[in-house]
N, C-alpha and C. Protein backbone atom coordinates (compact mmCIF):
# COMPACT_ATOMS: atom_id res chain seq x y z
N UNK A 1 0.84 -1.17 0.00
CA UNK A 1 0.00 0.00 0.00
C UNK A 1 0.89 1.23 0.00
N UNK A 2 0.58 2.56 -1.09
CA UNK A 2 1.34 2.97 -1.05
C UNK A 2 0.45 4.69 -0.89
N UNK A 3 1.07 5.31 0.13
CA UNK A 3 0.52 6.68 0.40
C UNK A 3 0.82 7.83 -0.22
N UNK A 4 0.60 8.64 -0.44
CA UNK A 4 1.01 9.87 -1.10
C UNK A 4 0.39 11.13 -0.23
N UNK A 5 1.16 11.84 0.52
CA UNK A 5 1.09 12.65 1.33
C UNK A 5 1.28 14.26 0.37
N UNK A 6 0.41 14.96 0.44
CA UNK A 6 0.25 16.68 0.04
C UNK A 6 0.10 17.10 0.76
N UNK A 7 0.67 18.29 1.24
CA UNK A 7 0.76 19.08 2.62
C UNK A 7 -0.54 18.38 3.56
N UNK A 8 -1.72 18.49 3.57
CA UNK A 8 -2.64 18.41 4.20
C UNK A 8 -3.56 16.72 4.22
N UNK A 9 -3.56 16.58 3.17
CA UNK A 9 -4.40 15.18 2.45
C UNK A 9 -3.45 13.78 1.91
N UNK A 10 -4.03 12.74 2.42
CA UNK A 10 -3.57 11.97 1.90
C UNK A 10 -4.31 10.74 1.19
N UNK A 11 -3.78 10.50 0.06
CA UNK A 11 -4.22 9.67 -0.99
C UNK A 11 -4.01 8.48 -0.64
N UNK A 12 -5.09 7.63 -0.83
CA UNK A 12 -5.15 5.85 -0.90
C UNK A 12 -4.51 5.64 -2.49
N UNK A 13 -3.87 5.00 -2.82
CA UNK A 13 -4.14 4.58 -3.84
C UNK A 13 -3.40 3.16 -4.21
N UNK A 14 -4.49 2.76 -3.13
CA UNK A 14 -4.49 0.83 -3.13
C UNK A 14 -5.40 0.36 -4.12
N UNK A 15 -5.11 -0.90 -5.31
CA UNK A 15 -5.65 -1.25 -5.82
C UNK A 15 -7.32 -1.76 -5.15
N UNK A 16 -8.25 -1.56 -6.05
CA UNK A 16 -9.73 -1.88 -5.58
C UNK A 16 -9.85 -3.09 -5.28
N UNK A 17 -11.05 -3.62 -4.57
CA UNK A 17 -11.37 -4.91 -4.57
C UNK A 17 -11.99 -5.67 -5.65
N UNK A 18 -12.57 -6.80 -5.98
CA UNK A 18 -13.58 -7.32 -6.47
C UNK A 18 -15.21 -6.49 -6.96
N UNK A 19 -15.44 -6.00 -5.44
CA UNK A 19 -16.75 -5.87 -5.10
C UNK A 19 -16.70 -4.37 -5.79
N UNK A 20 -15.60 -3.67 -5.02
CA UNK A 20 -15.84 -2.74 -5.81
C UNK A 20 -15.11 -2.11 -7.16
N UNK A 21 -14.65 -3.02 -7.84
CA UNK A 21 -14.25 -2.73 -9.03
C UNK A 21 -16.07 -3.13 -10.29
N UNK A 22 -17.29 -3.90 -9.75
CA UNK A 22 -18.35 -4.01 -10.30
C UNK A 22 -19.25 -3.42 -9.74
N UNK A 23 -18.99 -2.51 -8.86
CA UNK A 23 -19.96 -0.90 -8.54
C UNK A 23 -21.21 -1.66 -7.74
N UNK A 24 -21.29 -3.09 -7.51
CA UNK A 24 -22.84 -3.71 -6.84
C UNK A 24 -22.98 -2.66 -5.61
N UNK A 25 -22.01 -2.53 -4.83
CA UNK A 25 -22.19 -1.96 -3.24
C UNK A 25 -22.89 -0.49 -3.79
N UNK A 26 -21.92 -0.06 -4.19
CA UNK A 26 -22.72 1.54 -4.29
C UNK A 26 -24.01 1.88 -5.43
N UNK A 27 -24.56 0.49 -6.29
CA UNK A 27 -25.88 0.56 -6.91
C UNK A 27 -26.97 0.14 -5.84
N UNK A 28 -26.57 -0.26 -4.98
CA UNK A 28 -27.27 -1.23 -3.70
C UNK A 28 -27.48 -0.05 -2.65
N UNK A 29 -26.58 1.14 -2.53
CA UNK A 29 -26.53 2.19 -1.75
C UNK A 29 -27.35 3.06 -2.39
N UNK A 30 -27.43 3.35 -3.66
CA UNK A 30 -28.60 4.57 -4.44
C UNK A 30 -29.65 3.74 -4.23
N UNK A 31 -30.25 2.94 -4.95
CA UNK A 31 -31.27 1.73 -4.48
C UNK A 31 -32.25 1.97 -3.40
N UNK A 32 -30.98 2.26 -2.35
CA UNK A 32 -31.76 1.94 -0.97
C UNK A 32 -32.17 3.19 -0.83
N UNK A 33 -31.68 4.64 -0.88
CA UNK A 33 -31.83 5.81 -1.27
C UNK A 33 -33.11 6.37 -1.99
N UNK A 34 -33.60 5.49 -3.29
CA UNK A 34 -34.53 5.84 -4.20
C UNK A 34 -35.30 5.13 -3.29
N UNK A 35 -35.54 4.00 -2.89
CA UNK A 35 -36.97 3.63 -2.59
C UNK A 35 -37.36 3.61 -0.89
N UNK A 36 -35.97 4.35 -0.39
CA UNK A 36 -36.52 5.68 1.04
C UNK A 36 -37.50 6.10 0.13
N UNK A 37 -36.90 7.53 -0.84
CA UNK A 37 -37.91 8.44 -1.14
C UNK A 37 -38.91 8.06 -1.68
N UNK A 38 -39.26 7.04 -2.09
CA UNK A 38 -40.84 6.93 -2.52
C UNK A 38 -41.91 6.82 -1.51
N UNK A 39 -41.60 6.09 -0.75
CA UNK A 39 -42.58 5.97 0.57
C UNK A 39 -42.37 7.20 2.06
N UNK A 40 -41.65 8.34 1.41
CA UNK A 40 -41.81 9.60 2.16
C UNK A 40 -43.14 10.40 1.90
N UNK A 41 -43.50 11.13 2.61
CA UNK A 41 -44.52 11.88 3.10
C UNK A 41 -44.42 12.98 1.40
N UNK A 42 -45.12 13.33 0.29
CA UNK A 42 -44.91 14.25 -0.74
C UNK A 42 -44.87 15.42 -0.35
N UNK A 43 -44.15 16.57 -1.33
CA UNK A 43 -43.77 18.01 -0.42
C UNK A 43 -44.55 18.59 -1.23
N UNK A 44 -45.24 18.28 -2.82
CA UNK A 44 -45.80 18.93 -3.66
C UNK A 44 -47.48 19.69 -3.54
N UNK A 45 -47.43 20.80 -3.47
CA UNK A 45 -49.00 21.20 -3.12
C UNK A 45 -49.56 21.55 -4.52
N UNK A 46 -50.51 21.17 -4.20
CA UNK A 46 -51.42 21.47 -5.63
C UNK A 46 -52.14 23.27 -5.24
N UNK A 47 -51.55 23.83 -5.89
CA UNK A 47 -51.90 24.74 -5.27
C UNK A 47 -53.20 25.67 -5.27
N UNK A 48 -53.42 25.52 -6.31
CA UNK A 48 -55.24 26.54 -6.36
C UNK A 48 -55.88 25.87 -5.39
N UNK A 49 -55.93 24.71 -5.26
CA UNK A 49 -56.67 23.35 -4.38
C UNK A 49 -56.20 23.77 -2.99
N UNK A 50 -55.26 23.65 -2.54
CA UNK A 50 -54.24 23.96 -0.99
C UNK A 50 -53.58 24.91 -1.07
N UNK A 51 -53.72 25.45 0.07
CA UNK A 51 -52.52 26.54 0.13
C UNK A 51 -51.95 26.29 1.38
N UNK A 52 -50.29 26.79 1.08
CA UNK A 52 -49.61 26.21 2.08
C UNK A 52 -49.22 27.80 3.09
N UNK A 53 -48.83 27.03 4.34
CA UNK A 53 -48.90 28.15 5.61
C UNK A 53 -47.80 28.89 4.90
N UNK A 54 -47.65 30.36 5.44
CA UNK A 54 -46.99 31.22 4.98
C UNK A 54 -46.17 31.73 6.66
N UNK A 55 -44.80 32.19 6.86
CA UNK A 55 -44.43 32.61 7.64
C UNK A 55 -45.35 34.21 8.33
N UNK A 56 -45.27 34.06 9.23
CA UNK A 56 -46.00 35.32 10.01
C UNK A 56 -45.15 36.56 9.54
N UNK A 57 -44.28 36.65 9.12
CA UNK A 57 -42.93 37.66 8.36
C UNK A 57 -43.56 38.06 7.01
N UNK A 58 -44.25 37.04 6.06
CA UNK A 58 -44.27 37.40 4.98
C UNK A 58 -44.63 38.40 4.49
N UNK A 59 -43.98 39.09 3.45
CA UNK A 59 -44.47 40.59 2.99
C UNK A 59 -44.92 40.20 1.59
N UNK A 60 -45.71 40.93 1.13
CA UNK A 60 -46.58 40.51 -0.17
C UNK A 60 -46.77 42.09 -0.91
N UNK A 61 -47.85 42.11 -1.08
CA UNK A 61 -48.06 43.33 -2.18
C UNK A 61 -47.94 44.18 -1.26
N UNK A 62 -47.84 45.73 -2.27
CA UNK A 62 -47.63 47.16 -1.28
C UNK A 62 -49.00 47.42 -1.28
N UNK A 63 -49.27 48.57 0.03
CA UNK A 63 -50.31 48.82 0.15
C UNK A 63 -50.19 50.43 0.43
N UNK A 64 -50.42 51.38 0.16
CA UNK A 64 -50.76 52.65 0.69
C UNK A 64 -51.79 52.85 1.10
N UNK A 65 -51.42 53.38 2.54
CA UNK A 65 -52.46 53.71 3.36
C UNK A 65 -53.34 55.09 3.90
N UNK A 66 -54.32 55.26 4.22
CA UNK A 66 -54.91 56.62 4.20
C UNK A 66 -54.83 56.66 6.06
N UNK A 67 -55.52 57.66 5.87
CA UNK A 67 -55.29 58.26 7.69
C UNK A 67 -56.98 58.40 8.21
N UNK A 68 -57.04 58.58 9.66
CA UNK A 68 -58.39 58.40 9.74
C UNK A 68 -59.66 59.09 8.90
N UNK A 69 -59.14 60.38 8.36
CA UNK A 69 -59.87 60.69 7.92
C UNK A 69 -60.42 60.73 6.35
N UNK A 70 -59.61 59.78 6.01
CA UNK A 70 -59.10 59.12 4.42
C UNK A 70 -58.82 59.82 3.87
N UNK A 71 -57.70 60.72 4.23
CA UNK A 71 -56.52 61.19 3.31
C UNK A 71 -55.62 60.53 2.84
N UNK A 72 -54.88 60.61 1.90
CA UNK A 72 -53.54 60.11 1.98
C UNK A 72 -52.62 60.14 2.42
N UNK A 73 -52.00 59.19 3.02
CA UNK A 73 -50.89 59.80 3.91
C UNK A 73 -49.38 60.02 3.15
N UNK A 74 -49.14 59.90 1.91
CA UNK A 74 -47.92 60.10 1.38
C UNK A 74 -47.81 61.52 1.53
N UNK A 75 -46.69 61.66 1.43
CA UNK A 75 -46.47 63.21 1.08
C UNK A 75 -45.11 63.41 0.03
N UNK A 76 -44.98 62.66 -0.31
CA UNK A 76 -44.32 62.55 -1.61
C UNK A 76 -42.68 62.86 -1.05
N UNK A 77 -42.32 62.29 0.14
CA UNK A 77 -40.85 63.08 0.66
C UNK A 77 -39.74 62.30 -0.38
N UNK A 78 -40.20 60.78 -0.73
CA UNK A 78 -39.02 59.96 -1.27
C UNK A 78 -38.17 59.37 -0.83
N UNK A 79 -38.09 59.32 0.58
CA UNK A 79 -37.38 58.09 1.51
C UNK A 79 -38.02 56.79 1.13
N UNK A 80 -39.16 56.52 0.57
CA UNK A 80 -39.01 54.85 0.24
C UNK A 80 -38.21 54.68 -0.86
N UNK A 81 -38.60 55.87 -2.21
CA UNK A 81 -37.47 55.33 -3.37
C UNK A 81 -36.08 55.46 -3.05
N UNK A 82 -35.42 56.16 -1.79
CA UNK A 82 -34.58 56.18 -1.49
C UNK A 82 -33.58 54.57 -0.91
N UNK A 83 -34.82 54.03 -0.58
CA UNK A 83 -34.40 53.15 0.92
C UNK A 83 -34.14 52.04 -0.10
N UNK A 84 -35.28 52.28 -1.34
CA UNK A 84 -35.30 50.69 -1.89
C UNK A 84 -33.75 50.61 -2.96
N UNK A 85 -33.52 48.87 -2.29
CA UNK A 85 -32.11 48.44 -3.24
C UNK A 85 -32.32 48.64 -4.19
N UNK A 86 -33.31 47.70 -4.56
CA UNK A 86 -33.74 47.48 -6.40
C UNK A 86 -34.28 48.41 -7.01
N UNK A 87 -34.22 49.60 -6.31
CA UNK A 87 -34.89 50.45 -7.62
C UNK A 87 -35.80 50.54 -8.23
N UNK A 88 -37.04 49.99 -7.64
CA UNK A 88 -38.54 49.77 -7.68
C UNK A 88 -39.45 50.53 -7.74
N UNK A 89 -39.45 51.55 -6.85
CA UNK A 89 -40.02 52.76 -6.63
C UNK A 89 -39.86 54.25 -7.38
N UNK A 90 -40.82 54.44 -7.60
CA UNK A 90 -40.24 55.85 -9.11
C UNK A 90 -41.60 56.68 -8.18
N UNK A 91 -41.68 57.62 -8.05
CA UNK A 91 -42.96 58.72 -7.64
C UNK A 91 -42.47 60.38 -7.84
N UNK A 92 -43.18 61.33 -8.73
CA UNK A 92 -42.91 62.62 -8.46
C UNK A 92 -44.07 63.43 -7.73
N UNK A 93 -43.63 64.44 -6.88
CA UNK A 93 -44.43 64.94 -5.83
C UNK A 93 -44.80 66.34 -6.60
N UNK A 94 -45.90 66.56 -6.24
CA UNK A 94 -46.91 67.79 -6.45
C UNK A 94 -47.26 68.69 -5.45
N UNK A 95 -47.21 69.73 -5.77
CA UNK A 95 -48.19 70.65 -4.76
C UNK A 95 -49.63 70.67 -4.60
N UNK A 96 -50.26 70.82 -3.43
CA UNK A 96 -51.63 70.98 -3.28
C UNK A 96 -52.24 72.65 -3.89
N UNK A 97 -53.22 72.17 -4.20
CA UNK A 97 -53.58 73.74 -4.94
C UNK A 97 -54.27 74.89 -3.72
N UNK A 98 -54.19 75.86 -3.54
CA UNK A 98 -54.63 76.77 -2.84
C UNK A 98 -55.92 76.76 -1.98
N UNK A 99 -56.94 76.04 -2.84
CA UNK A 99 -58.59 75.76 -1.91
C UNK A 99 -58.56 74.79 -1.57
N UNK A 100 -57.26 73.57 -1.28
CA UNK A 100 -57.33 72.20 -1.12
C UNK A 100 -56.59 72.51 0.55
N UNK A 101 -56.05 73.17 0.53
CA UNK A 101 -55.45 73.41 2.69
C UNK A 101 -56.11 73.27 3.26
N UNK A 102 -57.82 73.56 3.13
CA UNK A 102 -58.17 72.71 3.77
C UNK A 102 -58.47 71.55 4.46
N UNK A 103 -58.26 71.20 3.49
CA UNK A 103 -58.54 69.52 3.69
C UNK A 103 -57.29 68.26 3.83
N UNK A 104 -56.09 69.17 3.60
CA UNK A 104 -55.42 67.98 4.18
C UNK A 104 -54.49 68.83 4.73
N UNK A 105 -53.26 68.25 5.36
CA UNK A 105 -52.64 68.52 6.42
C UNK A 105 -51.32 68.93 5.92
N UNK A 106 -51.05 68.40 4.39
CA UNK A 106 -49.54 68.50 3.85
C UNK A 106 -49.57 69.12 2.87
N UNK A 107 -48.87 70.41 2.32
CA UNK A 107 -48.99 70.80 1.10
C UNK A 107 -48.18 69.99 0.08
N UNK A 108 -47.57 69.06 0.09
CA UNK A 108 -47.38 68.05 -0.81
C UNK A 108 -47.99 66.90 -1.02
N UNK A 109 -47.93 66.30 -2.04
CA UNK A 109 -48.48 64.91 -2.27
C UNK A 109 -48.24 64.54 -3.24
N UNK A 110 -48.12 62.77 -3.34
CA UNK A 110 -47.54 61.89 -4.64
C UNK A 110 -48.78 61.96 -6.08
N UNK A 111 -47.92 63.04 -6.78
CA UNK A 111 -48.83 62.93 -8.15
C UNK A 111 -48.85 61.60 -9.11
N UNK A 112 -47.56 60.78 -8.52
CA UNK A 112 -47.81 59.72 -9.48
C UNK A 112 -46.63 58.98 -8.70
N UNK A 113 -47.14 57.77 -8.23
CA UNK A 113 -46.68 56.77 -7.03
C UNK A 113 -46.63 55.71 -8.15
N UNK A 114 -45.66 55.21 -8.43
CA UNK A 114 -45.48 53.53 -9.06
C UNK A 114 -44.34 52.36 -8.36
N UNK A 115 -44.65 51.65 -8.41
CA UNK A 115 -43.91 50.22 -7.83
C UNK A 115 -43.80 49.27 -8.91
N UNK A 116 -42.57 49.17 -9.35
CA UNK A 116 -42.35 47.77 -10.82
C UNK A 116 -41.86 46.46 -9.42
N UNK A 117 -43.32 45.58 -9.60
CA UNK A 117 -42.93 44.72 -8.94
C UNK A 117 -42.50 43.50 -9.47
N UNK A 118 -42.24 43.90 -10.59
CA UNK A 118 -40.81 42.51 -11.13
C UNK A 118 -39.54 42.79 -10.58
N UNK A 119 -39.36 44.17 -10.27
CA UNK A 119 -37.91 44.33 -9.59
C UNK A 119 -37.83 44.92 -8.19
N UNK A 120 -38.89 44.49 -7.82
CA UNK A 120 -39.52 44.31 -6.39
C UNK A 120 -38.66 42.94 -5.66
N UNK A 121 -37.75 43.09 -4.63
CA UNK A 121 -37.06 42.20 -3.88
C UNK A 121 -37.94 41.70 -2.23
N UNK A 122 -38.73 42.84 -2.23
CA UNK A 122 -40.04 42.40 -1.06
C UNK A 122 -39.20 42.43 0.67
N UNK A 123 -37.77 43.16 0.29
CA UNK A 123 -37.63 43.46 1.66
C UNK A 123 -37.65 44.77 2.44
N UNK A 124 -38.60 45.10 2.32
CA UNK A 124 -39.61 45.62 3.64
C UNK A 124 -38.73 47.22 3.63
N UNK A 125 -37.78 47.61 3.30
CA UNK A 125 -36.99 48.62 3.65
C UNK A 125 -37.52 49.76 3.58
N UNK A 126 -38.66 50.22 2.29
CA UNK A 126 -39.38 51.04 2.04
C UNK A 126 -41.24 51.17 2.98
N UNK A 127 -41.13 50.59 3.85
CA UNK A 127 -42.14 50.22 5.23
C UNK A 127 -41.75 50.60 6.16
N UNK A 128 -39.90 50.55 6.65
CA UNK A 128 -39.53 51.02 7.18
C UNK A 128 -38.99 52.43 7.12
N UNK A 129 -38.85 52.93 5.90
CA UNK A 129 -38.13 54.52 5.59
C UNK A 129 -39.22 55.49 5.82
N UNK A 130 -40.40 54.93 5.65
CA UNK A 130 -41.70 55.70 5.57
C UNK A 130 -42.08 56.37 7.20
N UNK A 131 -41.95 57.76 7.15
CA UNK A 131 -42.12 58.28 8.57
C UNK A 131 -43.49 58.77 8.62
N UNK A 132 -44.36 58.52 7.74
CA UNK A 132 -45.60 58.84 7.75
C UNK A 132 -46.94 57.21 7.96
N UNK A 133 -45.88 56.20 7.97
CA UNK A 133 -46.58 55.07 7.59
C UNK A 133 -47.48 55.01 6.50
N UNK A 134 -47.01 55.34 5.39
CA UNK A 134 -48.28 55.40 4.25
C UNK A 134 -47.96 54.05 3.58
N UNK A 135 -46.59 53.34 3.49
CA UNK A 135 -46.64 52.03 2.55
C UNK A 135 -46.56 51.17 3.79
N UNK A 136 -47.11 49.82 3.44
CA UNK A 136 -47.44 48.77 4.05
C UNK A 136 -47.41 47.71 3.27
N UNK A 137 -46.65 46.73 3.80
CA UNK A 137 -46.47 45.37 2.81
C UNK A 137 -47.87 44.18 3.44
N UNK A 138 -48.71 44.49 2.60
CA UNK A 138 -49.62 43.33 3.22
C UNK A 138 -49.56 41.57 3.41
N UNK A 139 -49.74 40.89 3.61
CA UNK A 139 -49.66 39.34 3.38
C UNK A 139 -50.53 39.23 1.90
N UNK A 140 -51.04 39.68 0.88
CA UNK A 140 -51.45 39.31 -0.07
C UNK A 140 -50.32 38.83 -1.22
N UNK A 141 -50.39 37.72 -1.58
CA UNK A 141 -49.85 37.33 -3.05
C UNK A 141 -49.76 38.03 -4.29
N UNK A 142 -48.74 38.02 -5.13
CA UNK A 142 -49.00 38.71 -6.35
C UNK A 142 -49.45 37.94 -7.37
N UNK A 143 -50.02 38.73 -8.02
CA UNK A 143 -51.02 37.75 -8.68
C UNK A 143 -50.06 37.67 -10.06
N UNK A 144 -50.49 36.73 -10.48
CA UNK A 144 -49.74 36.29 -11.92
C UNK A 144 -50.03 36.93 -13.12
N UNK A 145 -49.88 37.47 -14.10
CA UNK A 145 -50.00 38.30 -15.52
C UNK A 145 -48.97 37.71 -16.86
N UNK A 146 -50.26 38.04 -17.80
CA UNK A 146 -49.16 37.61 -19.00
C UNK A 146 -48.12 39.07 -19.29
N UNK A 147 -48.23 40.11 -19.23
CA UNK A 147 -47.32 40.96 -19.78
C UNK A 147 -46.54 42.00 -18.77
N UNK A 148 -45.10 42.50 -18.84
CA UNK A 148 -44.56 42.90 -17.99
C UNK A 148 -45.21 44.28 -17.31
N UNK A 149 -46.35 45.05 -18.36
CA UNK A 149 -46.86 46.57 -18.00
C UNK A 149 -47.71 45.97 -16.96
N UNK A 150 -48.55 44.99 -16.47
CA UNK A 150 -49.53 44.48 -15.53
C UNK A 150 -48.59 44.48 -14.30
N UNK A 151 -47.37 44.67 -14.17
CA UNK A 151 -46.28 44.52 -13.22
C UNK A 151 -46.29 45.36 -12.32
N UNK A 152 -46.53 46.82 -13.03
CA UNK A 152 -46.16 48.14 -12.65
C UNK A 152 -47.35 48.33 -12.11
N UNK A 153 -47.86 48.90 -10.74
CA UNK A 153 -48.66 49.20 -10.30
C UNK A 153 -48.58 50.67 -9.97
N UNK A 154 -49.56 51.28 -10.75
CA UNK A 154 -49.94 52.41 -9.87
C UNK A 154 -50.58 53.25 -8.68
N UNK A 155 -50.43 54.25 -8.84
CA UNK A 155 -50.96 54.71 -6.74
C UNK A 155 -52.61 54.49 -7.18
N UNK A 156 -53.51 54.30 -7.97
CA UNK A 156 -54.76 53.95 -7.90
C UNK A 156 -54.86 52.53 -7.39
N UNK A 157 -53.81 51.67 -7.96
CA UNK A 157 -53.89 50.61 -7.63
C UNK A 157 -53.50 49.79 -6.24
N UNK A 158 -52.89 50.51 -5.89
CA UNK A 158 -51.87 50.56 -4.49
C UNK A 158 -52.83 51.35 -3.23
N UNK A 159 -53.48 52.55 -3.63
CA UNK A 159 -54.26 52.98 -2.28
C UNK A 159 -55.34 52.15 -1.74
N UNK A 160 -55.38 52.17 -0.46
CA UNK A 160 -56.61 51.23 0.01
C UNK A 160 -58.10 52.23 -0.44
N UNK A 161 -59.17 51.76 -0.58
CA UNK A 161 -60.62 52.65 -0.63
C UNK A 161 -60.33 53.71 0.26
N UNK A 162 -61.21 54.66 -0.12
CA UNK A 162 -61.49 55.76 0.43
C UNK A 162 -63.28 55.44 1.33
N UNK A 163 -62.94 55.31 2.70
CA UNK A 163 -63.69 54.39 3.52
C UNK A 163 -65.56 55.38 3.07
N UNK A 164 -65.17 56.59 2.52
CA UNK A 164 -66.41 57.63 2.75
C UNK A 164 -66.81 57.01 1.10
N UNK A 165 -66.45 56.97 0.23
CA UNK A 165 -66.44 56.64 -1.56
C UNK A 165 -66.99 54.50 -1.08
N UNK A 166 -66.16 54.28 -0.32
CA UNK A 166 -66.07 52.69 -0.17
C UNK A 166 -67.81 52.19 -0.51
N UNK A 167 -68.24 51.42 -1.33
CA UNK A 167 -69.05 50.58 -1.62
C UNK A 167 -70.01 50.47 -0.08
N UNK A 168 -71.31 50.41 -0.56
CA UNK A 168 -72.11 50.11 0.87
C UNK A 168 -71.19 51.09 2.15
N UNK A 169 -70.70 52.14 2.59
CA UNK A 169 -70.65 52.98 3.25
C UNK A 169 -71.48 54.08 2.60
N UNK A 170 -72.37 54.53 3.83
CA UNK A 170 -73.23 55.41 3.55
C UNK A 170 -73.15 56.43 4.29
C-alpha cells in the first residue's frame, strides 16, 4: 500500500477490490436511497386546491395607506425610493392647490406613485423609511399576468378605498 502525502491530504491509492471494481455496493446504496424516497410523506401542493402556511414575516403586495380621515398619507418626501435596493419605486411629488389646505394637512403629495414589482425584492426597507406610515407590505400574493406593463402598479392601484367613496358605506 502505497501513500502519497500533500501538505494536508492523503491519498489511498491501493488497488480496488472485487466488489468494488463491479460498482454492486454503491448501486445497492442509491437503491436503498430511491426507494426511502418513494414511501416519504410528498412536499408537492397542488396549489389553487391547498394553500400552504406562509411565515408570520411574509411581505406581499404594497399597500398605501390613508389616515383616519381618508386622506392620503404620502407626502411625496421619497425616503421609500430612497431606501429601496432594487430600484422599484419611481414617484414625483406635487403641490396641493390653494382651496385644497383645507382639507389635508400637507402641502405636498404623490402625483404619481409607481412600484415595478418585477424588480420588487419584497424586503420591507421602504415600510420602514416611511415616517408617515403610508406604505405597508400586506400578506397578499401577487397575482400572476401575461405581460410585464400588468407589473407596474400604480398609486390607484396601491391605495386602500377611500372608507367615505367605499361601496355600501353610507
Amino acid at each position: 500500500m502505497q501513500k502519497l502525502t500533500n501538505r494536508s491530504a492523503a491519498v489511498d491509492r491501493s488497488p480496488m477490490t472485487f466488489s468494488e471494481r463491479i460498482y454492486i455496493p454503491s448501486i445497492m446504496k442509491g437503491m436503498a436511497i430511491t426507494v426511502g424516497h418513494i414511501f416519504k410523506k410528498k412536499v408537492t401542493v397542488s396549489y389553487p386546491e391547498e394553500k400552504r402556511p406562509f411565515s408570520p414575516v411574509f411581505r406581499g403586495l404594497h399597500i398605501l395607506n390613508r389616515d383616519e380621515a381618508g386622506r392620503e398619507r404620502c407626502t411625496a418626501c421619497g425616503l421609500c425610493a430612497l431606501a429601496c435596493p432594487a430600484e422599484a419605486i419611481t414617484m414625483e411629488a406635487a403641490e396641493r392647490k390653494p382651496g385644497e389646505e383645507n382639507l389635508y394637512r400637507e402641502e405636498k403629495y404623490a402625483a404619481k406613485y409607481e412600484i415595478n414589482m418585477l424588480r420588487c425584492i419584497f424586503c420591507g426597507y421602504c415600510e420602514e423609511a416611511c415616517p408617515k406610515d403610508a406604505v405597508y407590505l400586506s400578506e397578499t400574493l401577487m397575482p400572476s399576468n401575461y405581460s410585464r406593463k400588468s407589473f407596474i402598479y400604480k398609486k390607484e392601484d396601491l391605495l386602500i378605498p377611500h372608507p367615505k367613496t367605499q361601496d355600501g358605506a353610507k
